[in-house]
Each structure stands twice: as C-alpha cells, then as structure tokens.
Protein backbone atom coordinates (compact mmCIF):
# COMPACT_ATOMS: atom_id res chain seq x y z
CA UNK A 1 99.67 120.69 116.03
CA UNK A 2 97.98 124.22 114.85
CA UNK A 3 94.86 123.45 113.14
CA UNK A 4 95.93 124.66 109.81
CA UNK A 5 99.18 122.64 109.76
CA UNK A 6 96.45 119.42 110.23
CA UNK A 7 94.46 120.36 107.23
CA UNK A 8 97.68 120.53 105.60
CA UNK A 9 98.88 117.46 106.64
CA UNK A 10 95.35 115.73 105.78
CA UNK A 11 94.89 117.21 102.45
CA UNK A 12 98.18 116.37 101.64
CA UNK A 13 98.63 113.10 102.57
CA UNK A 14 95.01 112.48 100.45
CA UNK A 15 96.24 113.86 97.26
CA UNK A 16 100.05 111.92 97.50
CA UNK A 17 97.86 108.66 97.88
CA UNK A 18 95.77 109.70 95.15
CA UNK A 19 99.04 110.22 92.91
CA UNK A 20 100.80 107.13 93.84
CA UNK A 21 97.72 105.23 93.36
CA UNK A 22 97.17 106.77 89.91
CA UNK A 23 100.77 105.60 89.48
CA UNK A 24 100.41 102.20 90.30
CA UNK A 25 97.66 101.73 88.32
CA UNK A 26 99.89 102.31 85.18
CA UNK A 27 102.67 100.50 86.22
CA UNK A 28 99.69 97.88 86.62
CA UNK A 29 99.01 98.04 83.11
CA UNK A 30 102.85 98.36 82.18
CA UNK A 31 102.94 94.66 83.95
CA UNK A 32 100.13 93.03 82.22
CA UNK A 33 102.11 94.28 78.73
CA UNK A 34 105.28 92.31 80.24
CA UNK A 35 103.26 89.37 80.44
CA UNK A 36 101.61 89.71 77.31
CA UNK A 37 105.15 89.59 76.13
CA UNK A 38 106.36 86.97 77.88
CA UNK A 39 103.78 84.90 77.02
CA UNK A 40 104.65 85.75 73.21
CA UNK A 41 108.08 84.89 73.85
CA UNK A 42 107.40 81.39 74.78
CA UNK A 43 104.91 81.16 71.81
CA UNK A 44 108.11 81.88 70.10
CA UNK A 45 110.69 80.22 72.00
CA UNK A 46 108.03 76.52 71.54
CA UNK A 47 108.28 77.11 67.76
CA UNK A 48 111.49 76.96 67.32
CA UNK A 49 112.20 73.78 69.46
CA UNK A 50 114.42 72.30 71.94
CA UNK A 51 117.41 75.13 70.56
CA UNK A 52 115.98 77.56 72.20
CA UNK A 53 114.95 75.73 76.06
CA UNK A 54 116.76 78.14 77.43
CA UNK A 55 114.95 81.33 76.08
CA UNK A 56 111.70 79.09 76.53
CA UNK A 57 112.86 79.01 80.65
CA UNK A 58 113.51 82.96 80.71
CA UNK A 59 110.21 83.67 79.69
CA UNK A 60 108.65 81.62 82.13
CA UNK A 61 110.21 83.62 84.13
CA UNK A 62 109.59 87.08 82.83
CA UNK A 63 105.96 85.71 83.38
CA UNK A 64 105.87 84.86 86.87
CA UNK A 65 107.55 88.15 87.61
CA UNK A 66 105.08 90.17 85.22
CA UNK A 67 102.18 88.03 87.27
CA UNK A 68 103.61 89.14 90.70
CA UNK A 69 103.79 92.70 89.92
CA UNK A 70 100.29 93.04 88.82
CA UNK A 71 99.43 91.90 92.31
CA UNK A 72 101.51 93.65 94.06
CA UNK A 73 100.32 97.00 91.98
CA UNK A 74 97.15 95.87 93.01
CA UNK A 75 97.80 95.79 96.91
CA UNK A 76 99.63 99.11 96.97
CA UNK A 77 96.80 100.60 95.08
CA UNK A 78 94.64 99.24 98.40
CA UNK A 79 97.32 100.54 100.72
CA UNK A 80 97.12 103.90 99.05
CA UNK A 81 93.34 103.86 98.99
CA UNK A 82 93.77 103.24 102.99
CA UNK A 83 95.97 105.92 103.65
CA UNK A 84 93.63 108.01 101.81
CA UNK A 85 91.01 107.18 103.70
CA UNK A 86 92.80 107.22 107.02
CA UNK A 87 93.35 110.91 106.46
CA UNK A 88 89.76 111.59 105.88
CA UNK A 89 88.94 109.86 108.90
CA UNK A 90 91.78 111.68 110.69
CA UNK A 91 90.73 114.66 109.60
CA UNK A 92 86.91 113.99 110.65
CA UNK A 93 88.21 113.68 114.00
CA UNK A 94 90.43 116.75 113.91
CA UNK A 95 87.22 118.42 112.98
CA UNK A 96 85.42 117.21 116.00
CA UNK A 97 88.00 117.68 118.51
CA UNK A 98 88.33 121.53 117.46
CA UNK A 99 84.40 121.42 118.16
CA UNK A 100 84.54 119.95 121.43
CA UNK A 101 87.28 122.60 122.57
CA UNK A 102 85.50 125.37 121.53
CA UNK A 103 82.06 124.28 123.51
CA UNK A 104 84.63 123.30 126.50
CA UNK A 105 85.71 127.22 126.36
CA UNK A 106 82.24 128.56 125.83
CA UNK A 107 80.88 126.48 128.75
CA UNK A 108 79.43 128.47 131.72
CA UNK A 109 76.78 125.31 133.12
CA UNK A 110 77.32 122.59 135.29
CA UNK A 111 80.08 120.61 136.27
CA UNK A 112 78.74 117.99 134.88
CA UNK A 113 78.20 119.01 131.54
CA UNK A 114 81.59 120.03 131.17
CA UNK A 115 82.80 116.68 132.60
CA UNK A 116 81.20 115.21 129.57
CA UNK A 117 82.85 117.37 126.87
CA UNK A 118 86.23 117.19 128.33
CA UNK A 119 85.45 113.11 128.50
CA UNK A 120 84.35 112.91 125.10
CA UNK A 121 87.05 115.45 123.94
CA UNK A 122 89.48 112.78 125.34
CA UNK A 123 87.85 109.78 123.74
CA UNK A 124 88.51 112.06 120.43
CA UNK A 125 91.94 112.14 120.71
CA UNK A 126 92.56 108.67 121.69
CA UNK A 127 90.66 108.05 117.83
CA UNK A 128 92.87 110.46 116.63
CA UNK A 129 95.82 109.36 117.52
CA UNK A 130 94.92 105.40 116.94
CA UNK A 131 94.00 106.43 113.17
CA UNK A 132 97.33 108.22 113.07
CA UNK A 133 99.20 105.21 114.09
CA UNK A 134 97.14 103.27 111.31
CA UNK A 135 98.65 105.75 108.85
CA UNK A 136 101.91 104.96 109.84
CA UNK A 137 101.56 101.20 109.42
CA UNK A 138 99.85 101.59 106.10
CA UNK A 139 102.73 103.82 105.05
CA UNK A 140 105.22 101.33 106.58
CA UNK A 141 103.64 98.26 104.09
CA UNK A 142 103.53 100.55 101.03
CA UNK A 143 107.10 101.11 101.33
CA UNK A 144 108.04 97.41 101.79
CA UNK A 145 105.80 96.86 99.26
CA UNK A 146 107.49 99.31 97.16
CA UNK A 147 110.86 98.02 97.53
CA UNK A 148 109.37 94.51 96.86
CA UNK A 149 107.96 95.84 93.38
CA UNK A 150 111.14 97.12 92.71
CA UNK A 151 113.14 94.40 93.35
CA UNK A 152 111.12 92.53 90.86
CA UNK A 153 112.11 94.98 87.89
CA UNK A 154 115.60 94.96 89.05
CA UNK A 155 115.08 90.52 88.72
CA UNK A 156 113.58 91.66 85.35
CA UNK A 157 116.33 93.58 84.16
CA UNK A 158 118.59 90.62 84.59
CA UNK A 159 116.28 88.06 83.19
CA UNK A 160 116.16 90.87 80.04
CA UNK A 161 120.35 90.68 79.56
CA UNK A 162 120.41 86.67 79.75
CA UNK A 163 117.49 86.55 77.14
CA UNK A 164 118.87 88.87 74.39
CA UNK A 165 122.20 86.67 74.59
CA UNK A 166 120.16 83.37 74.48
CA UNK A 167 118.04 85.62 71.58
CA UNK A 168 121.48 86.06 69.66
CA UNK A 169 121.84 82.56 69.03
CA UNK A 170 119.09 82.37 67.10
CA UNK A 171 119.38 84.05 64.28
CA UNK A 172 116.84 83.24 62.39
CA UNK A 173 113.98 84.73 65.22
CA UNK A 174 116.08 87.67 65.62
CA UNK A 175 113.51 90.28 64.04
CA UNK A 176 111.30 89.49 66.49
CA UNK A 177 112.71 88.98 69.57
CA UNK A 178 114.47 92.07 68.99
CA UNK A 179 110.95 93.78 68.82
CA UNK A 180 109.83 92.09 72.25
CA UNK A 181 113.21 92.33 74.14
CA UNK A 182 112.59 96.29 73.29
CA UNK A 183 109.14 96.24 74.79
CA UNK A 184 110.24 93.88 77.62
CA UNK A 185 112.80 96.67 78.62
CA UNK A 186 110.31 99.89 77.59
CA UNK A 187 107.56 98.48 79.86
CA UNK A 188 109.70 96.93 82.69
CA UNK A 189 111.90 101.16 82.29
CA UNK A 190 108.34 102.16 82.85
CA UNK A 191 107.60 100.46 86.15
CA UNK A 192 110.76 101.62 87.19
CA UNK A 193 109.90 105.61 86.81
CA UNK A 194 106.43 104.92 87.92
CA UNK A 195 108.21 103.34 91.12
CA UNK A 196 110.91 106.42 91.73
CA UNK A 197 107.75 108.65 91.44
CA UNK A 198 105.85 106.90 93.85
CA UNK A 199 109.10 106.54 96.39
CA UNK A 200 109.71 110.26 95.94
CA UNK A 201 106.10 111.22 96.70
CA UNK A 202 106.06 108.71 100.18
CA UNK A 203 109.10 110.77 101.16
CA UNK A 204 107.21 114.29 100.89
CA UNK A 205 104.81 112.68 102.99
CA UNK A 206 107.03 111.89 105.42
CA UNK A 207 108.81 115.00 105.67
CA UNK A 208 104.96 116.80 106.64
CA UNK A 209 104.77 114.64 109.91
C-alpha cells in the first residue's frame, strides 16, 4: 500500500474509534438513565401492591437490561480505545519500515550492513502485519459487541409495550408511569441512534481496508 493511502488508513481508523467511543460513552449515560428509571418504576410498582406484580417483574427487567448495557458500553469503549491504539502502533511501524527502505536504497557499504537492514526491515513487517491482524479482531468483537448492545434495546423495546399495557390497568399511577414509560422509550430511542451511528462509522472503516 502507497504510503499516503497508510496515513490515511491510520488517521482514519483513529478518529472513527474516537467517534464511536465518544458515542458509546453517551449511550453509556443514556443506560444508567434507563436504570434510574427502572429502578423508579419498581419504587412505584411496590407501592401500589400485589396489583401491579406484573409491572413490578418488567422493571426488574428493564433493570438488568439497563445494567448490561452499561457494561457492554463500557467494553466497546475499551475495544475502540484498542483499535485506536492499534493504529498508532501500526502507523509507528509504517513509519519505520519507510525508514529502513530508504537506508536499504541509500546503502553503498558492506554486505553485511545491508543484511541487517533488510533483516530488520523484515522483522518490521512481520509487526506490521501482526498489529494489523489485531485490528481486525478488535474490529471483529466491537461488531459482535455491537449487535449484542443492540439486541438488548430491541429486548427493551418489547419489555416497554408489555409495561404500558400492564401501566393501563392502573389507573390511578397513570400520570406517572406515563412520564417514565416516555423516558424509558426517549433514552432506550437514544441508544438506538447512538448504535446506527456507531455501525455506520465501523462500515466506513471497513470500506478503507
């Protein structure tokens, strides 16, 4: 690859990790809101009583999925932070390589000298392209781990439609569950575009291998 298109590559794949990081760290906070809610929901749901168990179930629920998602925002946040850092490495080594080349050209001395640089040169790419297949694999885990996040929301989203029918039963909660079903949905909506962002901007990465 021309040494231009590398930097390219590099840079780029620095900054999308540095996006979908930024991201994640909102949908982080996004999730810790959907807990906060859940958590008022059962405060809720225990106050009026054994009418509404089932509501009382959902947001046990809404919980444990709120709880997973902040972790999971918390390990792609790591995976980006190692992609990141994989293309700084990577392009460390680019750096060097292009050095090595260069004193392989200019070299006029010994044989043995230029044993050495062509040795070492080699050694440089075997780095390079180990760190490249690191890349991949980190990429390869952010995706899963991107389709696991999403998964969740879509769980959520269900969990949302069963809870505003159990909410309709009682009517005498309905201001307020009304209020947190809305931010249930606004947060988990919120996730969701923070996710298509962060799938769009892995596939732009993709497409500059």
């Amino acid at each position: 690859m021309h040494a231009s298109s590398k930097r390219h590559q590099h840079s780029t794949e620095t900054v999308i990790a540095a996006h979908i990081a930024g991201r994640l760290n909102q949908a982080r906070r996004d999730a810790g809101r959907l807990s906060l809610a859940a958590k008022n929901l059962s405060v809720i749901a225990n106050r009026i009583g054994t009418e509404a168990a089932g509501l009382r179930t959902l947001s046990e629920f809404y919980d444990e999925f709120a709880q997973r998602s902040i972790r999971l925002s918390e390990h792609i946040n790591q995976l980006s932070a190692d992609i990141s850092r994989t293309a700084v490495k990577g392009w460390r080594q680019h750096q060097l390589e292009s050095c090595l080349r260069y004193a392989l050209q200019q070299q006029d001395g010994s044989a043995e000298h230029c044993r050495l640089i062509q040795t070492s040169l080699q050694h440089s790419q075997s780095m390079s392209r180990q760190i490249r297949e690191q890349s991949l694999e980190y990429r390869r885990h952010l995706q899963q781990a991107l389709d696991d996040l999403s998964r969740y929301m879509q769980t959520m989203k269900v969990i949302a439609v069963n809870s505003r029918i159990e909410a309709s039963q009682l009517h005498s909660y309905q201001a307020q569950l009304r209020d947190l079903s809305s931010s249930i949905d606004q947060n988990t909506n919120g996730i969701m575009a923070h996710l298509d962002f962060c799938q769009r901007e892995l596939k732009e990465l993709s497409s500059h291998d």
